[in-house]
N, C-alpha and C. Protein backbone atom coordinates (compact mmCIF):
# COMPACT_ATOMS: atom_id res chain seq x y z
N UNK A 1 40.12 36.59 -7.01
CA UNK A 1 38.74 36.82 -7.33
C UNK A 1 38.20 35.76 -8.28
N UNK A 2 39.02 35.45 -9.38
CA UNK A 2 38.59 34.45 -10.32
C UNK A 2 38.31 33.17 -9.85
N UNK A 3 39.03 32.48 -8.53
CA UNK A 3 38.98 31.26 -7.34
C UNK A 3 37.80 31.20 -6.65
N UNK A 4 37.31 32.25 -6.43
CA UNK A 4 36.29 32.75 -5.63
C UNK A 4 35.03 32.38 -6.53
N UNK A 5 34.79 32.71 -7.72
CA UNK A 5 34.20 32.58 -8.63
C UNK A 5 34.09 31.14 -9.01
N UNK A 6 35.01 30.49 -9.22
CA UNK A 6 35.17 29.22 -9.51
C UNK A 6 34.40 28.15 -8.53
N UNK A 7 35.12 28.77 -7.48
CA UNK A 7 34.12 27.53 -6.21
C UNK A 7 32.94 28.25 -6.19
N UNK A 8 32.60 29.41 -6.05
CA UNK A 8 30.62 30.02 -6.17
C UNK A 8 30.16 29.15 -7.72
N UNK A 9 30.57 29.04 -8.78
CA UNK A 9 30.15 28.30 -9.52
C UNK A 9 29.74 26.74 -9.28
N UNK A 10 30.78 26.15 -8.41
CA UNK A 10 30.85 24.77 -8.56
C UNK A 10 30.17 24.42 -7.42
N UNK A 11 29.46 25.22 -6.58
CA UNK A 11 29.02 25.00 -5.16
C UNK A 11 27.31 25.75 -5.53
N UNK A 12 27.11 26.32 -6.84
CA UNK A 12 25.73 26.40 -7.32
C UNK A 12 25.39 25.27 -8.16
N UNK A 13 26.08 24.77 -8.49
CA UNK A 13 26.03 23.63 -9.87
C UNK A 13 26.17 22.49 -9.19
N UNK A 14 25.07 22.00 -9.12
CA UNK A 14 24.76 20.73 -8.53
C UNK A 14 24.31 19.53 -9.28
N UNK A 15 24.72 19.41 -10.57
CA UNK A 15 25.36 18.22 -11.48
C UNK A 15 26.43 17.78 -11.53
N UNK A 16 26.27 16.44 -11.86
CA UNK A 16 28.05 16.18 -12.25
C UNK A 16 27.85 15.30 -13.93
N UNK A 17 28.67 14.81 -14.16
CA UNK A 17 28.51 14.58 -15.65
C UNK A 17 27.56 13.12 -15.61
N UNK A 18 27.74 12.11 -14.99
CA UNK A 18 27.19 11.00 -15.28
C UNK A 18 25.57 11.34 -14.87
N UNK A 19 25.18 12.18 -13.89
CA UNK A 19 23.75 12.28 -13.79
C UNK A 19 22.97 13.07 -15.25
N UNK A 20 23.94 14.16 -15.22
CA UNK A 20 23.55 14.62 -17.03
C UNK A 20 23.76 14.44 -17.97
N UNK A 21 24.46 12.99 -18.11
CA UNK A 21 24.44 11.69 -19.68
C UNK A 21 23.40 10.99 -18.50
N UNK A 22 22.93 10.93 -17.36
CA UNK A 22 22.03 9.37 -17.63
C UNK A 22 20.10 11.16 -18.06
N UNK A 23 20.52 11.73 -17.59
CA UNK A 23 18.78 12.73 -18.17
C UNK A 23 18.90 13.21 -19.09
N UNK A 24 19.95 13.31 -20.14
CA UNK A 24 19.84 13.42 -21.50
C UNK A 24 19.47 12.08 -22.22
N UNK A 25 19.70 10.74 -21.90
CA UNK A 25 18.98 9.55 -22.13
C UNK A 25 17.65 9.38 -22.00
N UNK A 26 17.37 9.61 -20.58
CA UNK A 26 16.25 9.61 -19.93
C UNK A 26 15.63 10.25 -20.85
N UNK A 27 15.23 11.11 -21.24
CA UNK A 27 14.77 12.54 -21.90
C UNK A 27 14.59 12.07 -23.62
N UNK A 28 15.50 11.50 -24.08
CA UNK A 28 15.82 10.93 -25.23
C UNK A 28 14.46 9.53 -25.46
N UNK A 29 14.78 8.74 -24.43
CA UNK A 29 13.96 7.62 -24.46
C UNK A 29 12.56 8.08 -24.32
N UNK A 30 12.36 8.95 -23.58
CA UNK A 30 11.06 9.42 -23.15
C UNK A 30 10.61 10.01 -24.44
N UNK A 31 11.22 10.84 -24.72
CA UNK A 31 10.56 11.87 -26.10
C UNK A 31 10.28 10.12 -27.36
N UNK A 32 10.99 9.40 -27.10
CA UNK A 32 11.32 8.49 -28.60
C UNK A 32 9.58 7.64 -28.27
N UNK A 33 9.13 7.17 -27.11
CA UNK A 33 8.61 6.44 -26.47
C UNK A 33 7.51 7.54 -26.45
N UNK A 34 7.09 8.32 -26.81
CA UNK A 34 5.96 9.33 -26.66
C UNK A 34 5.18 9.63 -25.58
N UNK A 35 6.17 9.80 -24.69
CA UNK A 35 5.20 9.93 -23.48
C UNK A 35 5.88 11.63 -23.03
N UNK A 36 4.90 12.59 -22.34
CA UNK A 36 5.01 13.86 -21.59
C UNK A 36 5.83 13.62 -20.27
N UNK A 37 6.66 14.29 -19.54
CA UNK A 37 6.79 14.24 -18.18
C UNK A 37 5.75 13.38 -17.51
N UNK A 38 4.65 14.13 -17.46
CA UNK A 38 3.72 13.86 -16.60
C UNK A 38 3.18 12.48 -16.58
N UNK A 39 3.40 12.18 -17.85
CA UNK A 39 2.65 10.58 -18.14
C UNK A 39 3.95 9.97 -17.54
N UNK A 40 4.90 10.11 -17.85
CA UNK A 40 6.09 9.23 -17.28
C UNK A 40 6.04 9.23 -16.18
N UNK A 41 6.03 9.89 -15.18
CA UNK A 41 5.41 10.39 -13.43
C UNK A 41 4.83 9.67 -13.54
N UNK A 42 3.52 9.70 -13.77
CA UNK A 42 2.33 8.65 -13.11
C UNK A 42 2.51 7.53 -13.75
N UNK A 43 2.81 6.84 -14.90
CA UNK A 43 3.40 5.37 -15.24
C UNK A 43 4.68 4.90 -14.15
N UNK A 44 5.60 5.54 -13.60
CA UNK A 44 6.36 5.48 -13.50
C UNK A 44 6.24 5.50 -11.35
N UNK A 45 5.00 6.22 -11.15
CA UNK A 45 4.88 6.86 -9.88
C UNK A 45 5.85 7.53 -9.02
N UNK A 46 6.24 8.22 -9.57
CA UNK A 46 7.14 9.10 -8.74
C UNK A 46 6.11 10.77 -10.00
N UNK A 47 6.81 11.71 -9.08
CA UNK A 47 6.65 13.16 -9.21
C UNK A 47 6.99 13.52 -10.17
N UNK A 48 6.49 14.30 -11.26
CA UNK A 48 6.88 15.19 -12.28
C UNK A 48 7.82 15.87 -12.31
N UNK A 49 8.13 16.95 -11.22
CA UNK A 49 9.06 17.33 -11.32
C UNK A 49 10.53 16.65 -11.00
N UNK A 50 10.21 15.03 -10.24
CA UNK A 50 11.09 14.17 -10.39
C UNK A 50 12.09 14.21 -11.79
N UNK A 51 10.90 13.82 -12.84
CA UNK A 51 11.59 13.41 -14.04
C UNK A 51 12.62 14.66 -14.81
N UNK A 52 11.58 15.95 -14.20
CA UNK A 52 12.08 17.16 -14.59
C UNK A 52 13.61 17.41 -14.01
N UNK A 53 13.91 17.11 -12.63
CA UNK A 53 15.10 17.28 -12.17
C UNK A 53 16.17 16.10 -12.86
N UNK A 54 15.40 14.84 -13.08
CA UNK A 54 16.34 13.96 -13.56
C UNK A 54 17.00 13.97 -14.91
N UNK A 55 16.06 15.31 -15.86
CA UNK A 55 16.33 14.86 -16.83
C UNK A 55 17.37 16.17 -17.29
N UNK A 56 17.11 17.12 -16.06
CA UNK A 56 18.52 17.79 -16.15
C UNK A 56 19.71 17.95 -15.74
N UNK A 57 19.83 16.47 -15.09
CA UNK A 57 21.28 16.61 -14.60
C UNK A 57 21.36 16.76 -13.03
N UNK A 58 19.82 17.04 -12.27
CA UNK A 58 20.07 17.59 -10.50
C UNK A 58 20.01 16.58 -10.12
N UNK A 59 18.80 15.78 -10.23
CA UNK A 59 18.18 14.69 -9.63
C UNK A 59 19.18 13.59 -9.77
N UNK A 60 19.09 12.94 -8.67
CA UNK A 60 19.93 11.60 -8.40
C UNK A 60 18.62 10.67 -7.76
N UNK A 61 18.40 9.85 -8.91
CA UNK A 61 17.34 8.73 -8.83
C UNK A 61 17.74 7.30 -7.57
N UNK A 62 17.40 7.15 -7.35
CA UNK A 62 17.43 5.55 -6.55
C UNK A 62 17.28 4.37 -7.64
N UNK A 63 17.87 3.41 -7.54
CA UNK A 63 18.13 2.36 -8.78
C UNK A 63 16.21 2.18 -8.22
N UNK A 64 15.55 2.48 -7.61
CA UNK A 64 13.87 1.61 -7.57
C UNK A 64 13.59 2.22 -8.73
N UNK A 65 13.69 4.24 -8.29
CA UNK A 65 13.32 4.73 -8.89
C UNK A 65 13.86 4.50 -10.63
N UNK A 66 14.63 4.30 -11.18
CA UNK A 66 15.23 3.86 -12.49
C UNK A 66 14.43 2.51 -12.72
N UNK A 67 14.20 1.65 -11.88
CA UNK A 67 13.84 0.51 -12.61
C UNK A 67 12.57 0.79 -13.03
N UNK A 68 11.20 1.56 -11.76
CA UNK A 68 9.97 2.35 -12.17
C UNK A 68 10.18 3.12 -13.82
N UNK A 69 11.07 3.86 -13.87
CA UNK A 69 11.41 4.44 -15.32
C UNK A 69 11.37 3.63 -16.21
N UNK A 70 12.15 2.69 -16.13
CA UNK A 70 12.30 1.62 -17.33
C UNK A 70 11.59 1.31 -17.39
N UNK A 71 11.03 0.60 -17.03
CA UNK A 71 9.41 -0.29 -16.54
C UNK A 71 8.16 0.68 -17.25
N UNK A 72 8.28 1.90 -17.23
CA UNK A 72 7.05 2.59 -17.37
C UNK A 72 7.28 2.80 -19.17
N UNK A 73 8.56 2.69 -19.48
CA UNK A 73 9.43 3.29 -20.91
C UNK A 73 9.46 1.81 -21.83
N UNK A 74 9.25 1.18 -20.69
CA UNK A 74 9.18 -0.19 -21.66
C UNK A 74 10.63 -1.05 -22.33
N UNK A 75 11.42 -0.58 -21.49
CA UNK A 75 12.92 -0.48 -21.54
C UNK A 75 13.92 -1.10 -20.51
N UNK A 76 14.74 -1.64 -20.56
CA UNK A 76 16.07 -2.09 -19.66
C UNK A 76 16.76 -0.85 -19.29
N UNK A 77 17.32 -1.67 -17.95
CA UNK A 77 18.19 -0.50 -17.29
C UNK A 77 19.24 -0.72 -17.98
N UNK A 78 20.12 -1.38 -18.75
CA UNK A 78 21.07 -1.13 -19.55
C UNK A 78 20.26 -0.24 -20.54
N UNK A 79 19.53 -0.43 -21.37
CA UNK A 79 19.04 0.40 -22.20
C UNK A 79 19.16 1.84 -21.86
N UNK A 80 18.99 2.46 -20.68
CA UNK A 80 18.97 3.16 -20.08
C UNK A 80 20.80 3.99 -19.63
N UNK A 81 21.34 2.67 -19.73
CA UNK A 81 23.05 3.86 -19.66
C UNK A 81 23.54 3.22 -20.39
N UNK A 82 23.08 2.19 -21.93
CA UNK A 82 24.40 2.04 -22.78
C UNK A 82 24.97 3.06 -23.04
N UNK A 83 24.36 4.69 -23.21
CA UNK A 83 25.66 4.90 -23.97
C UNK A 83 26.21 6.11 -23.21
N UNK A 84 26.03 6.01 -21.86
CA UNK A 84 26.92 6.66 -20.70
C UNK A 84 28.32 5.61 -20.39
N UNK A 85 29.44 5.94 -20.50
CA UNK A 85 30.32 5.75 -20.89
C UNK A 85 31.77 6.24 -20.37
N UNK A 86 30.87 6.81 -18.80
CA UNK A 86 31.52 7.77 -18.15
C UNK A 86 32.07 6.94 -16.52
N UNK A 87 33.07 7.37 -16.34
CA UNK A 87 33.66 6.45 -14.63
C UNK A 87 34.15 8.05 -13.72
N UNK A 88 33.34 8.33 -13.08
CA UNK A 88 34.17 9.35 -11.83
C UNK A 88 34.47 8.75 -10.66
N UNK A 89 35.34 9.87 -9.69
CA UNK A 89 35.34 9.54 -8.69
C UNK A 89 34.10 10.07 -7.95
N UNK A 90 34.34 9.34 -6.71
CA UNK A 90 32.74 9.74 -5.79
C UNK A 90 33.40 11.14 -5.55
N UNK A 91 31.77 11.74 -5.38
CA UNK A 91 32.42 13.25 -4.94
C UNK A 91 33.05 13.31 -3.38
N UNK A 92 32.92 12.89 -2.55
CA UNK A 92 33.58 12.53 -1.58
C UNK A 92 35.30 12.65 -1.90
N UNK A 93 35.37 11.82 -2.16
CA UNK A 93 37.13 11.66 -3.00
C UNK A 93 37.48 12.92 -3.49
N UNK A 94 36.56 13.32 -4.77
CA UNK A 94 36.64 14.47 -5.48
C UNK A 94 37.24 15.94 -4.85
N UNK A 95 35.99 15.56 -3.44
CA UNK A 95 36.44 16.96 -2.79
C UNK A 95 37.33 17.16 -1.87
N UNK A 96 37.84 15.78 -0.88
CA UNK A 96 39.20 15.68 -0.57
C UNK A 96 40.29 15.74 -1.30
N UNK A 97 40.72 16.09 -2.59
CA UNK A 97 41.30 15.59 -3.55
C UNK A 97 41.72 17.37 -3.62
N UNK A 98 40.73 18.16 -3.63
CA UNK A 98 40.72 19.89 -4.01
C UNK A 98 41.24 20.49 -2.91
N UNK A 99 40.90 20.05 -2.03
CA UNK A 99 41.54 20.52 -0.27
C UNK A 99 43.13 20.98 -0.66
């Protein structure tokens, strides 16, 4: 029962760690840089709730979409993951790996 639980957890949870160190950055820079969601969206042109998913960990951006971010933040894409610090495997691997 506790197995069962484990994969219903990990099969609702649709983060993995490097997407939620790069939207705790995201989120970080944004708040430091004074801008709302929404202003970051439209500087940025992508969707609000874009930034909203990105900045919790769901959203998986496209490097365009990251460079639009930076660009709108006034910032480098290093700026953007110095201090992610993190190496996984692809989930691919990951989940052949659990089999």
């Amino acid at each position: 029962m506790s197995m069962n639980a484990t994969i219903k957890k990990t099969a609702n949870d649709k983060r993995n760690a490097i997407c939620t160190e790069l939207g705790k950055n995201l989120k970080r820079l944004r708040i430091a840089a004074d801008k709302s969601q929404e202003t970051l969206a439209f500087d940025a042109e992508v969707d609000r709730t874009h930034i909203f998913q990105i900045e919790r960990g769901v959203g998986n951006p496209s490097i365009l979409t990251l460079a639009n971010l930076c660009f709108a933040l006034g910032i480098t894409r290093s700026d953007l993951f110095e201090p992610v610090k993190l190496a996984l495997k692809p989930d691919v691997l990951a989940a052949e790996q659990m089999s």
